[in-house]
C-alpha atoms as a PDB file:
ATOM      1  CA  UNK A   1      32.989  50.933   6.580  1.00  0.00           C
ATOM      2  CA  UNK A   2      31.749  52.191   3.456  1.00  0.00           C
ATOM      3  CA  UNK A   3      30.073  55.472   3.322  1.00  0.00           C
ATOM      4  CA  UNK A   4      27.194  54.114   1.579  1.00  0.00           C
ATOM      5  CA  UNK A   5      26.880  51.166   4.185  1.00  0.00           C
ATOM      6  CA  UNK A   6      25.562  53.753   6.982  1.00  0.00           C
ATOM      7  CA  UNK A   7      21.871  53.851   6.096  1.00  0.00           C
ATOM      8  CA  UNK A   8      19.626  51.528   5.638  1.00  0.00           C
ATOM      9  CA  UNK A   9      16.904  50.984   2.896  1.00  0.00           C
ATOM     10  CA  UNK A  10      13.117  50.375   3.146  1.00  0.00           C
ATOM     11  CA  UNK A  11      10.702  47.937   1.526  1.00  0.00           C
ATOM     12  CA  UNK A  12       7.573  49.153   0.079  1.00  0.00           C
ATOM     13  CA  UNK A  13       4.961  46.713  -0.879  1.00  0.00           C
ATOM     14  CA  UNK A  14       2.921  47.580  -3.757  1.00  0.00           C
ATOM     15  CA  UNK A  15      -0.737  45.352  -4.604  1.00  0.00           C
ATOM     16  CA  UNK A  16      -2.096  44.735  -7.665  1.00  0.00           C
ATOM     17  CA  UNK A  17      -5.482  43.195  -7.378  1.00  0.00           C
ATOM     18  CA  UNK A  18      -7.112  42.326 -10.069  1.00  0.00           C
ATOM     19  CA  UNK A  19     -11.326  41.069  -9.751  1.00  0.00           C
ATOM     20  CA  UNK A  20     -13.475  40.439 -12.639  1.00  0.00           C
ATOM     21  CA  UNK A  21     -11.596  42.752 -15.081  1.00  0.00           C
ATOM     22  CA  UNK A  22     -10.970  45.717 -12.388  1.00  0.00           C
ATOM     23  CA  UNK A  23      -8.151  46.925 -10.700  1.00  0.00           C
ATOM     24  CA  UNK A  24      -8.174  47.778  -6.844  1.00  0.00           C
ATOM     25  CA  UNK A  25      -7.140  51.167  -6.246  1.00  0.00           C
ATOM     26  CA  UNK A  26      -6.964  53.196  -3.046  1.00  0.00           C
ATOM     27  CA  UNK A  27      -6.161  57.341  -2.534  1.00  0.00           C
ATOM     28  CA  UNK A  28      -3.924  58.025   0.617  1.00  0.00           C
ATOM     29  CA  UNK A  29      -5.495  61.463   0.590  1.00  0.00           C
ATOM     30  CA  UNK A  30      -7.733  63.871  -0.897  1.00  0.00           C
ATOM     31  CA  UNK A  31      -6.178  65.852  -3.299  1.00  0.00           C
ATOM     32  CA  UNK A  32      -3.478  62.814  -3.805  1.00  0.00           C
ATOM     33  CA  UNK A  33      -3.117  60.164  -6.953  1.00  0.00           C
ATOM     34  CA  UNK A  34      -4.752  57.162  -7.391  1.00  0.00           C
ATOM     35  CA  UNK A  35      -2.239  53.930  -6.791  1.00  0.00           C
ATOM     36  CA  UNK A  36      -2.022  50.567  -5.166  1.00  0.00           C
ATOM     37  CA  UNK A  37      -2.289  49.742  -1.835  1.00  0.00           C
ATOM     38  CA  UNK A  38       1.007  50.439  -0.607  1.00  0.00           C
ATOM     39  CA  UNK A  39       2.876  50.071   2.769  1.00  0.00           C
ATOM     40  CA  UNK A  40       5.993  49.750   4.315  1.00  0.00           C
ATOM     41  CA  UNK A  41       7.002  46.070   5.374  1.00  0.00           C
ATOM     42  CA  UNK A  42       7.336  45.893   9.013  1.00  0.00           C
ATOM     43  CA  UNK A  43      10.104  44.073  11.042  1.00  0.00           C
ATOM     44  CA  UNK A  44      10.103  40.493  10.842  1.00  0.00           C
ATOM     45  CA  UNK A  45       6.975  40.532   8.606  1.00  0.00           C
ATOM     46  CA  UNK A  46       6.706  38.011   5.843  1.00  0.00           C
ATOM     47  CA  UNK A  47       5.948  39.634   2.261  1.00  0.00           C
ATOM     48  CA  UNK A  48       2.959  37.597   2.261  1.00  0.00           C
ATOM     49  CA  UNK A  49       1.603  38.526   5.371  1.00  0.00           C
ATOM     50  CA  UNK A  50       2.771  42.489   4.589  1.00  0.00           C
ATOM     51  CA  UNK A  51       0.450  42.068   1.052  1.00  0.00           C
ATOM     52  CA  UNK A  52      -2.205  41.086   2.533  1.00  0.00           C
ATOM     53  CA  UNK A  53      -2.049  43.820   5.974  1.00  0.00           C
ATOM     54  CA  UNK A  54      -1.719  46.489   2.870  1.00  0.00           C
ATOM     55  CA  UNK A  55      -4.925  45.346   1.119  1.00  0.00           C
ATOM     56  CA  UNK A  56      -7.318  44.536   4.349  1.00  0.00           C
ATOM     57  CA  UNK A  57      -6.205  47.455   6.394  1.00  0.00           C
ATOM     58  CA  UNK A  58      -6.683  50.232   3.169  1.00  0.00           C
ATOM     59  CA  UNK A  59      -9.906  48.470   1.702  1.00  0.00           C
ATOM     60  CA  UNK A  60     -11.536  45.624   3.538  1.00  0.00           C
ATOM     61  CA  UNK A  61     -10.653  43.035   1.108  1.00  0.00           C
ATOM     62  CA  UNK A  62      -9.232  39.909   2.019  1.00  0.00           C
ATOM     63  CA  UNK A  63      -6.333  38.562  -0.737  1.00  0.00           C
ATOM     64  CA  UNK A  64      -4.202  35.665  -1.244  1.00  0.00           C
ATOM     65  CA  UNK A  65      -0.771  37.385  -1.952  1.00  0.00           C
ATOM     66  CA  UNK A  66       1.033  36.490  -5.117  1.00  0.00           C
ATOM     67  CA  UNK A  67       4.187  36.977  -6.763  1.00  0.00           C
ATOM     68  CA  UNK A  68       6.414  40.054  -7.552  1.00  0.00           C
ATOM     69  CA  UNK A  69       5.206  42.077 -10.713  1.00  0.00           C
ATOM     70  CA  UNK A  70       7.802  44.287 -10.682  1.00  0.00           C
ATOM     71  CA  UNK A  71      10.919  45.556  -8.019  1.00  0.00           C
ATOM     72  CA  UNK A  72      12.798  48.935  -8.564  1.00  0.00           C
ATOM     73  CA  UNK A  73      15.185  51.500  -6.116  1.00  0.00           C
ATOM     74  CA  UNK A  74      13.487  55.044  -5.509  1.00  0.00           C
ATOM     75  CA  UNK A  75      16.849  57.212  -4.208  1.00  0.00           C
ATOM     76  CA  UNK A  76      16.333  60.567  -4.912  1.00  0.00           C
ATOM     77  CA  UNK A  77      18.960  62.794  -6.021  1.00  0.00           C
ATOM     78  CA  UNK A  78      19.725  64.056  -2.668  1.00  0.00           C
ATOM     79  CA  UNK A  79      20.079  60.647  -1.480  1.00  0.00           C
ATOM     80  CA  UNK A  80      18.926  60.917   2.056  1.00  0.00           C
ATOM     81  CA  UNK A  81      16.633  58.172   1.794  1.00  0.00           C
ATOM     82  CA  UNK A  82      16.257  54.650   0.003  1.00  0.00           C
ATOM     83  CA  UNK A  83      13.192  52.784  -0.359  1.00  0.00           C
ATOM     84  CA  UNK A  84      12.970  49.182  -2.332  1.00  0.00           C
ATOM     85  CA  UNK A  85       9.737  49.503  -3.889  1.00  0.00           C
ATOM     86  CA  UNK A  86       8.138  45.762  -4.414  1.00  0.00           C
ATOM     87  CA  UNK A  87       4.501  45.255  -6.622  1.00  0.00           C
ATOM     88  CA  UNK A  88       2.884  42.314  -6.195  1.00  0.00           C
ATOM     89  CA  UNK A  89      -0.018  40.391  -7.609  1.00  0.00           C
ATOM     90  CA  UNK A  90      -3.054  39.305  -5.307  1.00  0.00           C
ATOM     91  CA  UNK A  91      -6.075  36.966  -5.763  1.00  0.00           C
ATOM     92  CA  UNK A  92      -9.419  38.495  -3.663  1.00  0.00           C
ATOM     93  CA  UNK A  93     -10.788  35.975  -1.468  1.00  0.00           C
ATOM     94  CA  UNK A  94     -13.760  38.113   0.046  1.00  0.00           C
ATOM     95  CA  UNK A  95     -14.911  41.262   1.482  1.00  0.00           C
ATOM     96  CA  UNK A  96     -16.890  44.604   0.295  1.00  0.00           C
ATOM     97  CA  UNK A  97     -14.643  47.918  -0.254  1.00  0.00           C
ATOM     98  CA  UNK A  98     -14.597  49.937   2.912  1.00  0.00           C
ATOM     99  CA  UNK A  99     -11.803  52.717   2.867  1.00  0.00           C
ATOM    100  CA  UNK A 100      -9.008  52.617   5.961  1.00  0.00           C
ATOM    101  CA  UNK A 101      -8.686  54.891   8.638  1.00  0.00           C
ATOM    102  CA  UNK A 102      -5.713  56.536   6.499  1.00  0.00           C
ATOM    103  CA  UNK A 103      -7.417  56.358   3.129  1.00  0.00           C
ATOM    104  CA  UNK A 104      -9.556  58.986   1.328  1.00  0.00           C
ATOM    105  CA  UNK A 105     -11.021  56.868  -1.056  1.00  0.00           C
ATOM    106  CA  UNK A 106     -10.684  53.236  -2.231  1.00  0.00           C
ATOM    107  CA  UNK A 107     -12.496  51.680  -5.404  1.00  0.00           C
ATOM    108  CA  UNK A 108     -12.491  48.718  -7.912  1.00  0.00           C
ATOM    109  CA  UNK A 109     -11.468  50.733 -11.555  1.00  0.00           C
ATOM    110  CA  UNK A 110     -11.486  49.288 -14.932  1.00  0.00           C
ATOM    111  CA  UNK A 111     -12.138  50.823 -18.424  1.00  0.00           C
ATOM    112  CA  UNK A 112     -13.614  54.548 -18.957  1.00  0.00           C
ATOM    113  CA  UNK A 113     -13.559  55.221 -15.230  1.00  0.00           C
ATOM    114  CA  UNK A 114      -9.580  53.880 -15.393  1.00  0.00           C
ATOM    115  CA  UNK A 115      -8.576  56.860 -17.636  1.00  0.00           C
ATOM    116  CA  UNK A 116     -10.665  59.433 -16.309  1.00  0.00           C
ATOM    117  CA  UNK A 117      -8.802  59.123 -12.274  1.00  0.00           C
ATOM    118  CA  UNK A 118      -5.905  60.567 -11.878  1.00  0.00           C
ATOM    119  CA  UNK A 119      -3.280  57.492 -11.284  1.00  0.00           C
ATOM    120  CA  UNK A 120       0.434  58.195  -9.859  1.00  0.00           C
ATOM    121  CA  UNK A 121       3.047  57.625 -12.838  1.00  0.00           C
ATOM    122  CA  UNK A 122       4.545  54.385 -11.536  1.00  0.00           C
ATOM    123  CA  UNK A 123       1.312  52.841 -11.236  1.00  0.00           C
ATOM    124  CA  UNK A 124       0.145  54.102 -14.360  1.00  0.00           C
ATOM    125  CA  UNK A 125       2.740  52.334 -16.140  1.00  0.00           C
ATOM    126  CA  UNK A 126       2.127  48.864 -14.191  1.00  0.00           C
ATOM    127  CA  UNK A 127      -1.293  48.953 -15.375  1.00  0.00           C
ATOM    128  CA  UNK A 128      -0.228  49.808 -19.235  1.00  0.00           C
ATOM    129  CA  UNK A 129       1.967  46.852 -19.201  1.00  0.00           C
ATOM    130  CA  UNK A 130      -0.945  44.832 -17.292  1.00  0.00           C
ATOM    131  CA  UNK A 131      -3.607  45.762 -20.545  1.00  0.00           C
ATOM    132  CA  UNK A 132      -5.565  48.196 -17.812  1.00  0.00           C
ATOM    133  CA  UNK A 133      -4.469  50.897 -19.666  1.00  0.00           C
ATOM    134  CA  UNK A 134      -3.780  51.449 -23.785  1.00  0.00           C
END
């Protein structure tokens, strides 16, 4: 068996929602970054179904999942874990922003406000090559 065979990797989903010009973002904690709403797919979970637990459960809002923005490997050097980390584009459907039980804030960005939050790097990059960000 091949060395490299004995773990196993894990898919995050990444959600880019995009409603009238702003970008949903959500804070997992206090002091954290700004991102997506991101989880972990769970077992036997559809990616559409896993996009759209990601968004309700960290903001209220109910989506239509999309497609895949963007896929990429986080292994760190160390290489005791492996996650598969999948973004995704959603269309809102309904709902007002309430943050999730594990969320410290949640809100709909766009323009001045954008630049002024502090965003995590790969998400600041997504929404460069969206136009969010110049």
């Amino acid at each position: 068996m091949d060395e490299n065979a004995a773990g196993s990797a894990t898919v995050s989903i990444g959600v880019a929602v995009n409603h009238f010009d702003s970008i949903l973002l959500v804070k997992p904690d206090v002091d954290g970054e700004w991102q997506f709403p991101r989880l972990c797919q769970g077992w036997c979970e559809t990616m559409p179904d896993a996009i759209e637990r990601a968004v309700y459960e960290q903001s209220a809002i109910r989506v239509e999942a999309g497609g895949i923005i963007q896929a990429y490997d986080l292994i760190p050097e160390a290489a005791d874990s492996h996650v598969i980390m999948i973004d995704f584009d959603a269309v809102y459907v309904s709902g007002d922003l309430v943050c999730g039980q594990q969320i410290a804030d949640v809100a709909w960005a766009s323009g001045l406000a954008l630049r002024s939050m502090a965003v995590e790097e790969n998400t600041l990059e997504l929404l460069t090559d969206m136009g969010f960000m110049s």
